[in-house]
PDB file of N, CA and C in Angstrom:
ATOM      1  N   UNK A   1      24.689   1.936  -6.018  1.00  0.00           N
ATOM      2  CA  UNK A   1      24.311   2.983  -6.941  1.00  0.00           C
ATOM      3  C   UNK A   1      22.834   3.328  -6.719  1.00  0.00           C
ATOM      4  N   UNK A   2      22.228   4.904  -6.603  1.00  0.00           N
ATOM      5  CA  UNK A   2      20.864   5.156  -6.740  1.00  0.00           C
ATOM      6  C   UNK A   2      20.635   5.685  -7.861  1.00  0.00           C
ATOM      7  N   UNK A   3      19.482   5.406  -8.426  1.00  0.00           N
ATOM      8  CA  UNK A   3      19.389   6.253  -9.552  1.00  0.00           C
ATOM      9  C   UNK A   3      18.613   8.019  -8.850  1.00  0.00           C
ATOM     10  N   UNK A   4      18.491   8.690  -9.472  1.00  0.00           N
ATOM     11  CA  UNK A   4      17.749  10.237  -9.237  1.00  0.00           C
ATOM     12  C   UNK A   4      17.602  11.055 -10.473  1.00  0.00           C
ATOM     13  N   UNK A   5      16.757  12.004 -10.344  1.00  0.00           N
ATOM     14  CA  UNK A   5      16.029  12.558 -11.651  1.00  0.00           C
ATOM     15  C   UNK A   5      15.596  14.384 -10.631  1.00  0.00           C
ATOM     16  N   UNK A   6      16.195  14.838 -11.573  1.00  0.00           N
ATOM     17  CA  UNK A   6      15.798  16.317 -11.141  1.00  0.00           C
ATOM     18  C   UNK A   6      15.053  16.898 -11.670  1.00  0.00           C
ATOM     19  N   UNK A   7      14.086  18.082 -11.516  1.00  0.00           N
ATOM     20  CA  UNK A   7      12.967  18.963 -12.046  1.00  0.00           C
ATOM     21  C   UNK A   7      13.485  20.381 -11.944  1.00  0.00           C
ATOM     22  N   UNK A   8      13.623  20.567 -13.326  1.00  0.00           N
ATOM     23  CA  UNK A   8      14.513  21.901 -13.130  1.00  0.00           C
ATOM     24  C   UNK A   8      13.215  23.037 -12.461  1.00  0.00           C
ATOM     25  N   UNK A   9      13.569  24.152 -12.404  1.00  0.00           N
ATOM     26  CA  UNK A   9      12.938  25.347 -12.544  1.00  0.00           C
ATOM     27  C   UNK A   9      11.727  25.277 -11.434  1.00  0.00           C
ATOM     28  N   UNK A  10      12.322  24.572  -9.878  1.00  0.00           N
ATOM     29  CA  UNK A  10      11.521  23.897  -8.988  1.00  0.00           C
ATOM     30  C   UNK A  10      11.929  24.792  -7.366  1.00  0.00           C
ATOM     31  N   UNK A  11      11.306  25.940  -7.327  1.00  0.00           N
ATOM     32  CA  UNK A  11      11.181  26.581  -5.593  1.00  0.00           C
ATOM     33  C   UNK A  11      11.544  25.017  -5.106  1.00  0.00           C
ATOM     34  N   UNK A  12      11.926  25.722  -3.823  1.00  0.00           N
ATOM     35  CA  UNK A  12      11.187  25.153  -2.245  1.00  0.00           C
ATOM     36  C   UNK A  12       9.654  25.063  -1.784  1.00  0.00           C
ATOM     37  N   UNK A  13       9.118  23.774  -2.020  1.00  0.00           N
ATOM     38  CA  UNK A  13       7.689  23.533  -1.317  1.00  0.00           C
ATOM     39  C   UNK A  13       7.564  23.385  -0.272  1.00  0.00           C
ATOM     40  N   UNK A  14       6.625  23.781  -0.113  1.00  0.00           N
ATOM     41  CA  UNK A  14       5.967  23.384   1.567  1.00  0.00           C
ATOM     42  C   UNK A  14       5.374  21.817   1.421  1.00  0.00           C
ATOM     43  N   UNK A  15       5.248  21.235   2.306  1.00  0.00           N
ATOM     44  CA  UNK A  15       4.167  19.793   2.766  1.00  0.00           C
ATOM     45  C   UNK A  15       3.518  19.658   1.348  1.00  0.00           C
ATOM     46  N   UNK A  16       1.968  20.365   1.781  1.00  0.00           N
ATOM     47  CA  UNK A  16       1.026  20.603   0.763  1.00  0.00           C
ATOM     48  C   UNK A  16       1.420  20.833  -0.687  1.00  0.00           C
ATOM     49  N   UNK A  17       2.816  21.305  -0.920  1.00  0.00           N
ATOM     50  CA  UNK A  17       3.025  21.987  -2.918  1.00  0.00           C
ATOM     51  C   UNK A  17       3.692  20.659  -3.144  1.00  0.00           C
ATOM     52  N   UNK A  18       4.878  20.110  -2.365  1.00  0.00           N
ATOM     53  CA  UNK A  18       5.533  18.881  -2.725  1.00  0.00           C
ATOM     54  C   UNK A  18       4.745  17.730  -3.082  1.00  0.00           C
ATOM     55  N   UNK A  19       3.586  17.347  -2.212  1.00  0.00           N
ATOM     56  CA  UNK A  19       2.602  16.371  -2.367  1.00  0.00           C
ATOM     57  C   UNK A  19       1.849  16.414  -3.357  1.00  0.00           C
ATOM     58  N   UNK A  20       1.403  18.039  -3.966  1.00  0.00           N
ATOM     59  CA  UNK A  20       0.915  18.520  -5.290  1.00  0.00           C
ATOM     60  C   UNK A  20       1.822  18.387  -6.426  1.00  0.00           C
ATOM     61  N   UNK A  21       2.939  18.743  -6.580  1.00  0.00           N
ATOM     62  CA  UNK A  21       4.076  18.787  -7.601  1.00  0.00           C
ATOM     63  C   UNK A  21       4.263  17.378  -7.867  1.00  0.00           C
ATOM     64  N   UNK A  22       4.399  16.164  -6.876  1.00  0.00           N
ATOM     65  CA  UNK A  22       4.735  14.880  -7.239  1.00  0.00           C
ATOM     66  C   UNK A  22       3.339  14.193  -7.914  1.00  0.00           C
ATOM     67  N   UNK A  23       2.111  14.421  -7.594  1.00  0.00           N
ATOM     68  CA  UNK A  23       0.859  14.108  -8.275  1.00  0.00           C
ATOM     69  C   UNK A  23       1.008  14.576  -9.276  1.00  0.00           C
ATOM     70  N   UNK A  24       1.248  16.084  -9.941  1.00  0.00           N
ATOM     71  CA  UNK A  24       1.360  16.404 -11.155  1.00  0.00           C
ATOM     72  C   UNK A  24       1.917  16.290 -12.089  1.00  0.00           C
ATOM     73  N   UNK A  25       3.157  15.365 -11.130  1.00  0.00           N
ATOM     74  CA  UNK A  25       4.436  14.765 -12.555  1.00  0.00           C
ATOM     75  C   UNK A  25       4.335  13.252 -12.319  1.00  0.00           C
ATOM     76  N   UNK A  26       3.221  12.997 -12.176  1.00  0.00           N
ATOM     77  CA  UNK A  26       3.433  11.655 -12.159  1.00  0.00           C
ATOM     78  C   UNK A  26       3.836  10.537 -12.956  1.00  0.00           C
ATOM     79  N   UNK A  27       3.952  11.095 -13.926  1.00  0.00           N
ATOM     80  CA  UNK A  27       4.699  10.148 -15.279  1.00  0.00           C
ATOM     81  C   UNK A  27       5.816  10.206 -15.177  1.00  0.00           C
ATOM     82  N   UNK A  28       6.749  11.264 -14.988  1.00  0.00           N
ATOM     83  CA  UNK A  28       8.363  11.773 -14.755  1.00  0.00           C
ATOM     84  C   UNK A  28       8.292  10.710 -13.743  1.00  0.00           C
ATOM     85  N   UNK A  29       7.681  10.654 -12.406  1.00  0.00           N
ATOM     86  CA  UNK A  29       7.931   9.811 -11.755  1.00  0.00           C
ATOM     87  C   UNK A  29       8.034   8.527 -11.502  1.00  0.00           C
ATOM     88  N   UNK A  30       6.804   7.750 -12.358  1.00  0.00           N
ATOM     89  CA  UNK A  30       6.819   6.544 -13.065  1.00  0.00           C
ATOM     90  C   UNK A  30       7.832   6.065 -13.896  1.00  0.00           C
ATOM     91  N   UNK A  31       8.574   7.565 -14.940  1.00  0.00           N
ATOM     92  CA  UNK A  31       9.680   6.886 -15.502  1.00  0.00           C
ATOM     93  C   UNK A  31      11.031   6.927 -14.847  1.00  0.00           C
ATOM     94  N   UNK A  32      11.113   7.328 -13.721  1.00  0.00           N
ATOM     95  CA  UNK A  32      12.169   7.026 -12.621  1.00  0.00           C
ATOM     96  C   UNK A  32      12.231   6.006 -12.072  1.00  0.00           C
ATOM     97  N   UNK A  33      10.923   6.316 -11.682  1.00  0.00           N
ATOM     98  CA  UNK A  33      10.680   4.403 -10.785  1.00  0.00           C
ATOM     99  C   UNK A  33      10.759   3.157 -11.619  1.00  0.00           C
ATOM    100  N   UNK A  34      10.697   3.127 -13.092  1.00  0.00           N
ATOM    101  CA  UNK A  34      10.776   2.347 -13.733  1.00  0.00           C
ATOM    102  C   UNK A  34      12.303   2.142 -13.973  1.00  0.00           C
ATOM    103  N   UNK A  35      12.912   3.005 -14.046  1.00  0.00           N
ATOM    104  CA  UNK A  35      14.438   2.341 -13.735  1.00  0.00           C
ATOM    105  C   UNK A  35      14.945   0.929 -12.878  1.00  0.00           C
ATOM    106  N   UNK A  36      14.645   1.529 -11.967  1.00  0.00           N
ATOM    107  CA  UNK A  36      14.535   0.419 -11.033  1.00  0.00           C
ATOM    108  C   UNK A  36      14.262  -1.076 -11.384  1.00  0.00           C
ATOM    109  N   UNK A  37      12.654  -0.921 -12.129  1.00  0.00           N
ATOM    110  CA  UNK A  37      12.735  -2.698 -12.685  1.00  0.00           C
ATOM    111  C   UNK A  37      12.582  -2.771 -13.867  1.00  0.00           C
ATOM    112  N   UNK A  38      13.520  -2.205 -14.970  1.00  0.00           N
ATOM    113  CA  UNK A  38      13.461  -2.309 -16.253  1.00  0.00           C
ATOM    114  C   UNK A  38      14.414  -3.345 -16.206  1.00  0.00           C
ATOM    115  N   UNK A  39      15.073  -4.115 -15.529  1.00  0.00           N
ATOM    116  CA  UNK A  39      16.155  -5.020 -16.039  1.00  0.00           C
ATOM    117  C   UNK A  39      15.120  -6.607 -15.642  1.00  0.00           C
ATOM    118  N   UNK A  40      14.062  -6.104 -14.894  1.00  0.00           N
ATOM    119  CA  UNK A  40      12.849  -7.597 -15.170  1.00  0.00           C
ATOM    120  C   UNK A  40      12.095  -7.795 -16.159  1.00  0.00           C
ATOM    121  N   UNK A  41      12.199  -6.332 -16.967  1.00  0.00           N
ATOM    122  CA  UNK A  41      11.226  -6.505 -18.164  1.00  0.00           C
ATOM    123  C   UNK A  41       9.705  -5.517 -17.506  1.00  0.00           C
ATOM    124  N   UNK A  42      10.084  -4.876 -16.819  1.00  0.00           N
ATOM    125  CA  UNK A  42       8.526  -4.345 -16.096  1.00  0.00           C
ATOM    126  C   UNK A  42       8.561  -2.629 -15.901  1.00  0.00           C
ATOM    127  N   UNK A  43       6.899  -2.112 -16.096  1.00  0.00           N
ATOM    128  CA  UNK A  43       7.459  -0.575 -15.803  1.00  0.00           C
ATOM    129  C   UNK A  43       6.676  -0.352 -14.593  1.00  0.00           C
ATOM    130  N   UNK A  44       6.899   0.854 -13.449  1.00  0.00           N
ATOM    131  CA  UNK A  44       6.437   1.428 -12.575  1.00  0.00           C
ATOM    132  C   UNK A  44       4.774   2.040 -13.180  1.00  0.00           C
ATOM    133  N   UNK A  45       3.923   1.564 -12.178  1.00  0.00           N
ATOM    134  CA  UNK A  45       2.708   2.468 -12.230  1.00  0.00           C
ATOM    135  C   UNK A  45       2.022   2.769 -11.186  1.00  0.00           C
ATOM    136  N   UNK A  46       1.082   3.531 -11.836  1.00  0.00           N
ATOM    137  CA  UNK A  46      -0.204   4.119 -10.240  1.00  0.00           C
ATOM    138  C   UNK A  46       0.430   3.877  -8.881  1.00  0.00           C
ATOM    139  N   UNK A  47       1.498   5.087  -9.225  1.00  0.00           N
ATOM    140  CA  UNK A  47       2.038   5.563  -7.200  1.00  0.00           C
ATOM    141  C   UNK A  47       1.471   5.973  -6.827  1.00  0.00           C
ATOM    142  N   UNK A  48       1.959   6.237  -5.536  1.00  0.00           N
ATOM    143  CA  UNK A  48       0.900   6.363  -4.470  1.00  0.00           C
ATOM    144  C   UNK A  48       1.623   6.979  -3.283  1.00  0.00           C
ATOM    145  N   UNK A  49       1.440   7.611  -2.734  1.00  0.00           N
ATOM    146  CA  UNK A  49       2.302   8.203  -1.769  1.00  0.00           C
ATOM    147  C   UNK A  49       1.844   7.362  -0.322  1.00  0.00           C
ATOM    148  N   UNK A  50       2.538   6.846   0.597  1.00  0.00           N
ATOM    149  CA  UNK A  50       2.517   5.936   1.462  1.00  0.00           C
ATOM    150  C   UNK A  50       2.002   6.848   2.954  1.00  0.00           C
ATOM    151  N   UNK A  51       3.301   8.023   2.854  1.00  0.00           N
ATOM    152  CA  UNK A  51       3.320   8.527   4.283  1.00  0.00           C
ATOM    153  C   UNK A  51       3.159  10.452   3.574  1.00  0.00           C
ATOM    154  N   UNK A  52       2.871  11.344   4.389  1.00  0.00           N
ATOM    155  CA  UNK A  52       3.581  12.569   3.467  1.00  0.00           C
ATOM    156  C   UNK A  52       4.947  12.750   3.957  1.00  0.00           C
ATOM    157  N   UNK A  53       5.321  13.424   3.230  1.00  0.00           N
ATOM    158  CA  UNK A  53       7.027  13.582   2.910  1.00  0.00           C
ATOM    159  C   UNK A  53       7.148  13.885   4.260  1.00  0.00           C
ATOM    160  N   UNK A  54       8.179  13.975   5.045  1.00  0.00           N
ATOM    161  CA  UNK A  54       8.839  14.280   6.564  1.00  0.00           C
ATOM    162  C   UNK A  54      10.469  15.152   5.846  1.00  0.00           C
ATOM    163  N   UNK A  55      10.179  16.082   6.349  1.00  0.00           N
ATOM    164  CA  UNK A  55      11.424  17.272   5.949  1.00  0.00           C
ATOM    165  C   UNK A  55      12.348  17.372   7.646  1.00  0.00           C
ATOM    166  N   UNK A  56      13.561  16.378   6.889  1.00  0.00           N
ATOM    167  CA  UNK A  56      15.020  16.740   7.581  1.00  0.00           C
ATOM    168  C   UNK A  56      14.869  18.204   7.850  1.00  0.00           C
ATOM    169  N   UNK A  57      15.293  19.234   7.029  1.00  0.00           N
ATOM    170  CA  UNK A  57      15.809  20.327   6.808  1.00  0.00           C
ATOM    171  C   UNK A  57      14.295  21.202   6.423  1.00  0.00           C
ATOM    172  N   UNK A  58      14.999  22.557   5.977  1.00  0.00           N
ATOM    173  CA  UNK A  58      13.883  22.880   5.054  1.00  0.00           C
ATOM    174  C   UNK A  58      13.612  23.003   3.638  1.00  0.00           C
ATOM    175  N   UNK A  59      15.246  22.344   3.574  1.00  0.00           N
ATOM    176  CA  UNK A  59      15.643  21.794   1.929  1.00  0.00           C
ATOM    177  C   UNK A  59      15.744  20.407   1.812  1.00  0.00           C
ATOM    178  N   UNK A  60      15.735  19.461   2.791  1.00  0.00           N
ATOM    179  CA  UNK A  60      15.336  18.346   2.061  1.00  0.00           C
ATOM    180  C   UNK A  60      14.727  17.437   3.225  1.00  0.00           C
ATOM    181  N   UNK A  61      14.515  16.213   2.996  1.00  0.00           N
ATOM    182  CA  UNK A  61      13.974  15.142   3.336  1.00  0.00           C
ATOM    183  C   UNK A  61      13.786  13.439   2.999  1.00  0.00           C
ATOM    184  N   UNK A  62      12.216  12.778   2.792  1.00  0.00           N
ATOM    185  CA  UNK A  62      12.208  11.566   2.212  1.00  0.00           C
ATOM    186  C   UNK A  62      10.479  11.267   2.603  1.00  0.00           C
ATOM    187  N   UNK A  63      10.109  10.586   1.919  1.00  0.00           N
ATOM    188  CA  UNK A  63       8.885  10.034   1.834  1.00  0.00           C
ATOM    189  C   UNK A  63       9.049   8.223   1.068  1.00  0.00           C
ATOM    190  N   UNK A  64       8.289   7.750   1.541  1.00  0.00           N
ATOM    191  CA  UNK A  64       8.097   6.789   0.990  1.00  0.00           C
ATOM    192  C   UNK A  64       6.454   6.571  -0.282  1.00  0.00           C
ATOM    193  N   UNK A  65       6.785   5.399  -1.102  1.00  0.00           N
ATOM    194  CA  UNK A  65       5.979   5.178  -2.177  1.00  0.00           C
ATOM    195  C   UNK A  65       5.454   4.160  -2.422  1.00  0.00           C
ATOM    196  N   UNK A  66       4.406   3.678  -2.844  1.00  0.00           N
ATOM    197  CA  UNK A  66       4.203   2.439  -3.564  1.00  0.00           C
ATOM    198  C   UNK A  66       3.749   2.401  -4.310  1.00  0.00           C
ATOM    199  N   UNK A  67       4.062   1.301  -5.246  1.00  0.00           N
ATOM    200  CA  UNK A  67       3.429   1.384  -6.796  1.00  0.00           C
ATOM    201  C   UNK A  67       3.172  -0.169  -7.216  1.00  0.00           C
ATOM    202  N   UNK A  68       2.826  -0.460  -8.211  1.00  0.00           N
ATOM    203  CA  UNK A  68       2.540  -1.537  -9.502  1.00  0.00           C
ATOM    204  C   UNK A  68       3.693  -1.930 -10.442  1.00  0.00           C
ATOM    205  N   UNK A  69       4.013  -2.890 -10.147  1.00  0.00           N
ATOM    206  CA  UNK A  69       5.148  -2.800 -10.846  1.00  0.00           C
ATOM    207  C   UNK A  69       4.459  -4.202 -11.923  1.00  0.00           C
ATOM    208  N   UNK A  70       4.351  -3.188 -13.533  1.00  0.00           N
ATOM    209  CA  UNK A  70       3.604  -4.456 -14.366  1.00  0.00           C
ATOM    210  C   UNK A  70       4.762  -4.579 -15.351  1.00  0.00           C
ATOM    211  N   UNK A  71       4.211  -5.816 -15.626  1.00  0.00           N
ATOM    212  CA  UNK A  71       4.843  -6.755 -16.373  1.00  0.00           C
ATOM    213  C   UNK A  71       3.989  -6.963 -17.774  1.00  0.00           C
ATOM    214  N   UNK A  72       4.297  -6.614 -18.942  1.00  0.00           N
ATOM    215  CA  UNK A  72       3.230  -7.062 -19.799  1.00  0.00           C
ATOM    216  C   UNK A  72       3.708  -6.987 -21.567  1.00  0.00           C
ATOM    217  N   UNK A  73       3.578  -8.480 -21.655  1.00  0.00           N
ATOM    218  CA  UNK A  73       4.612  -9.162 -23.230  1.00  0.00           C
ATOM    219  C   UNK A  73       2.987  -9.484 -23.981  1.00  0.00           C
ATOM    220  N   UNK A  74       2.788  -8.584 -24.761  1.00  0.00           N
ATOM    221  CA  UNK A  74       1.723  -9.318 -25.810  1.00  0.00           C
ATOM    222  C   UNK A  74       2.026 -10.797 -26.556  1.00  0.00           C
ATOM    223  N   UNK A  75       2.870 -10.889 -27.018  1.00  0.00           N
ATOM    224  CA  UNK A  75       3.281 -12.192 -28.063  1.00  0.00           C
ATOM    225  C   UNK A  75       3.555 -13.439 -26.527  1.00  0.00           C
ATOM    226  N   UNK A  76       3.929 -13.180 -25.453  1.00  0.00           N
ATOM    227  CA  UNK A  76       3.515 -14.098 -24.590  1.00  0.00           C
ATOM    228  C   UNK A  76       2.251 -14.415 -23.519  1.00  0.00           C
ATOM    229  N   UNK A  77       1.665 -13.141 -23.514  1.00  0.00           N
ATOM    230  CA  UNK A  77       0.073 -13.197 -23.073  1.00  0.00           C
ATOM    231  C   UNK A  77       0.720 -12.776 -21.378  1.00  0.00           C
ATOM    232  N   UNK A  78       1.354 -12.359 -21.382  1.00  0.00           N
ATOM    233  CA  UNK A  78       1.925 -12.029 -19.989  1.00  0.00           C
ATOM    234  C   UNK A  78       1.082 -10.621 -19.793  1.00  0.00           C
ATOM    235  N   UNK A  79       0.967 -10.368 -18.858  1.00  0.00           N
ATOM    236  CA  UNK A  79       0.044  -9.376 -18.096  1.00  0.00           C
ATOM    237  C   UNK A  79      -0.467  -9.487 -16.694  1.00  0.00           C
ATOM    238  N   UNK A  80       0.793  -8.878 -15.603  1.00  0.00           N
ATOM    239  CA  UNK A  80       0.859  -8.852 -14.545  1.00  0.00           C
ATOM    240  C   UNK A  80       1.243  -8.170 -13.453  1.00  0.00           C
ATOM    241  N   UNK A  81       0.723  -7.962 -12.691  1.00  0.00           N
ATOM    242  CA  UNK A  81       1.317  -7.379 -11.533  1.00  0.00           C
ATOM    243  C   UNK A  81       1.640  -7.350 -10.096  1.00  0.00           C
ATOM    244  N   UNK A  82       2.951  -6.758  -9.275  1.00  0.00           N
ATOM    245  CA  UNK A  82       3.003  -6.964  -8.175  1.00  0.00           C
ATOM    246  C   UNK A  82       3.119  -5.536  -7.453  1.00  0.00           C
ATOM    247  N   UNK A  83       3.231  -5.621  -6.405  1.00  0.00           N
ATOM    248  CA  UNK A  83       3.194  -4.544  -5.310  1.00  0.00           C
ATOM    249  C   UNK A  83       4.343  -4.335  -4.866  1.00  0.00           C
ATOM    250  N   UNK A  84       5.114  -2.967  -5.122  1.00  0.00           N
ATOM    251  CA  UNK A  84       6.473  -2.729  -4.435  1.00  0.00           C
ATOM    252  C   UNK A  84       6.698  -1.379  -3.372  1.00  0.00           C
ATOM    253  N   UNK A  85       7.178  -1.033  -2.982  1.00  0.00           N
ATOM    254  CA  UNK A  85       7.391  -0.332  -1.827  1.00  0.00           C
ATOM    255  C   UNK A  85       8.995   0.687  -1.919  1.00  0.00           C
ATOM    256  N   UNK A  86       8.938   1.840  -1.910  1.00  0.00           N
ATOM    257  CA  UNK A  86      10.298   2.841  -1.873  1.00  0.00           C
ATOM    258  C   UNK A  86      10.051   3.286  -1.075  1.00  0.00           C
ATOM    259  N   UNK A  87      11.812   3.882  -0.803  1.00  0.00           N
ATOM    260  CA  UNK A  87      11.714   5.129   0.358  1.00  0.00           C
ATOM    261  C   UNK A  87      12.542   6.218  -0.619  1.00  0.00           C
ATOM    262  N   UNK A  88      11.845   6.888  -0.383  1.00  0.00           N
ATOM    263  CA  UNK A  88      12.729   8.440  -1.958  1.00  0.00           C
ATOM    264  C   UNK A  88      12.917   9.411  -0.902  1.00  0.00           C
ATOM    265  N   UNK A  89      13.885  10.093  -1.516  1.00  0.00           N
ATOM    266  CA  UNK A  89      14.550  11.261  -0.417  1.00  0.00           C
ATOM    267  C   UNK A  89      15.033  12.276  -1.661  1.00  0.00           C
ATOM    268  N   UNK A  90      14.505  13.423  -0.923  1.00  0.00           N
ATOM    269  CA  UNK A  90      14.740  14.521  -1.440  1.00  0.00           C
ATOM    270  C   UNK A  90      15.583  15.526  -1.326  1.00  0.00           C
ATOM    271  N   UNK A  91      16.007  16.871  -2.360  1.00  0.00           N
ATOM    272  CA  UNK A  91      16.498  17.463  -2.316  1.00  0.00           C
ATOM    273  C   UNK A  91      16.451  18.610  -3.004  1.00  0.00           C
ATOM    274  N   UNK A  92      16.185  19.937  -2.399  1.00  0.00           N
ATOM    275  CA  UNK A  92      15.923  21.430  -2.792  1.00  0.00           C
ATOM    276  C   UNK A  92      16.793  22.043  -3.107  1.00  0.00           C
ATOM    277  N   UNK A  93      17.383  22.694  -4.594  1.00  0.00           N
ATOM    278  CA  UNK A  93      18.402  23.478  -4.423  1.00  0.00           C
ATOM    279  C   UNK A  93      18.234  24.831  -4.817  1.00  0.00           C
ATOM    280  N   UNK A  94      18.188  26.013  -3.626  1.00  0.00           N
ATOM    281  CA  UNK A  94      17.875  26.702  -3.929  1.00  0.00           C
ATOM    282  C   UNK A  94      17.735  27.705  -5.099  1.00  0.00           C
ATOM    283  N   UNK A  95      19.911  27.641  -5.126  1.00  0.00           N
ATOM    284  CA  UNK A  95      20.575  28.211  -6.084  1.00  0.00           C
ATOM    285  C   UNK A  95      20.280  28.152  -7.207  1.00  0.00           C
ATOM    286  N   UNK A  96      20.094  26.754  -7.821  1.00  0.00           N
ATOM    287  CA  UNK A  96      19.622  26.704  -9.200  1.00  0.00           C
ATOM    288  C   UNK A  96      18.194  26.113  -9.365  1.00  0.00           C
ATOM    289  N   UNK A  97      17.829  26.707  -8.288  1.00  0.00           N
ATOM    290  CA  UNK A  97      16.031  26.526  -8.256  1.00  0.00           C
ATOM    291  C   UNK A  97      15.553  24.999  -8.765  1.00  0.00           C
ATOM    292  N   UNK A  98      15.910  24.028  -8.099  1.00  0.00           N
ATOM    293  CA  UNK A  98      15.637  22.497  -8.368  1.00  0.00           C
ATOM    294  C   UNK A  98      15.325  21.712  -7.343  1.00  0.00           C
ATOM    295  N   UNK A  99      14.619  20.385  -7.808  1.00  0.00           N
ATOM    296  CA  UNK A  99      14.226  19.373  -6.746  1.00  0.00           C
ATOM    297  C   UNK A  99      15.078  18.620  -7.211  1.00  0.00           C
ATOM    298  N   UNK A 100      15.621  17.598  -6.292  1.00  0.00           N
ATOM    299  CA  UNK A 100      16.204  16.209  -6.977  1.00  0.00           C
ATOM    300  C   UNK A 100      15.003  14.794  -5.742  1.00  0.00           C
ATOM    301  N   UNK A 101      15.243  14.003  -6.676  1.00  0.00           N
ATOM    302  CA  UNK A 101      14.559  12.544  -6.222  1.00  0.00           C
ATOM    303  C   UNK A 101      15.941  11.616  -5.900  1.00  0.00           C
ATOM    304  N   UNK A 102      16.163  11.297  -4.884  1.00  0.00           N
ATOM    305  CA  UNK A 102      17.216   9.975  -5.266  1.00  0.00           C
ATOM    306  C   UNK A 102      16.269   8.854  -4.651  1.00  0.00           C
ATOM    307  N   UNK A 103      16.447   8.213  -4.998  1.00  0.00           N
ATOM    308  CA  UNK A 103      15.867   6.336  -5.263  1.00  0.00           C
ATOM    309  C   UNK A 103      16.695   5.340  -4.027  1.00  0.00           C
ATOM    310  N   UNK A 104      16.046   4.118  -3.813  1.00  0.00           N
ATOM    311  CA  UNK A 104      16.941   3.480  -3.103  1.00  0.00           C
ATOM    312  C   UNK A 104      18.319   2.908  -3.373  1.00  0.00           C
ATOM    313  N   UNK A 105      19.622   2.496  -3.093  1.00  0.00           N
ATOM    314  CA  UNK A 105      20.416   1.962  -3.663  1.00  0.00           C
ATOM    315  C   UNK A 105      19.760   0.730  -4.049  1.00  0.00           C
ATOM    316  N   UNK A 106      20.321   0.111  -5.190  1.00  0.00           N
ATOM    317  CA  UNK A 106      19.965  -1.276  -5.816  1.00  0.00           C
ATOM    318  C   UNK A 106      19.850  -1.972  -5.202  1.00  0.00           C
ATOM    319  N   UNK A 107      21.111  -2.435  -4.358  1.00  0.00           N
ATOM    320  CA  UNK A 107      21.472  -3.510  -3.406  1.00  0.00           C
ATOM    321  C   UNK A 107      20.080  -3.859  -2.529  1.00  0.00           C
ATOM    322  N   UNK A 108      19.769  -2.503  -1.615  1.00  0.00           N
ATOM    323  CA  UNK A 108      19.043  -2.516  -0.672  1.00  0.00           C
ATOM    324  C   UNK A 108      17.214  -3.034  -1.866  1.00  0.00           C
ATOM    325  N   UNK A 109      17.147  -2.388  -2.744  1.00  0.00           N
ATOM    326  CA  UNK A 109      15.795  -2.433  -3.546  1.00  0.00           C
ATOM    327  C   UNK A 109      15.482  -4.321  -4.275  1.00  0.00           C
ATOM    328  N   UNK A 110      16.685  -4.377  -4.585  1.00  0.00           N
ATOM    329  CA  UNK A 110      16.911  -5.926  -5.740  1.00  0.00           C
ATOM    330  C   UNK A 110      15.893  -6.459  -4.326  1.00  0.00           C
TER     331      UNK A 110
END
């Protein structure tokens, strides 16, 4: 299973707008990526884009990410973090003017 999260009301970017559009939603994106390790108790932070995106098509592609993945329980004094690594792949639809994100499968991410 991957998880993915779409942005409605989203053209086709070039290089340069995609790399801009994902900086500007960077919270949407954090709460995607936090899917991923909400079943450790932890949320996604301060991504980072690894490589710029590489476009298959001229509707889609994949880039990779890295982020912070913290951990943090007040009533146990927990406050921590590690370093994780994605590969996200994309998708443009023209028709109904959208981006989609899909995520790694679990299997491959766990």
């Amino acid at each position: 299973m991957q998880e993915n999260w779409k942005f409605k009301n989203t053209a086709r970017l070039s290089l340069e707008g995609l790399v801009s559009f994902l900086e500007s939603h960077s919270q949407e994106f954090g709460i995607f990526l936090s899917y991923y390790v909400r079943s450790k108790g932890a949320t996604a932070e301060n991504i980072r884009l690894i490589n710029s995106p590489v476009f298959k098509s001229p509707d889609s592609g994949y880039f990779s990410v890295e982020f912070d993945v913290a951990y943090f329980n007040l009533c146990l004094g927990i406050d921590d973090r590690e370093k994780e690594k994605m590969k996200i792949s994309f998708h443009f639809d023209e028709e109904i003017t959208e981006l989609q994100l899909i995520g790694e499968d679990w299997q491959t991410f766990a």
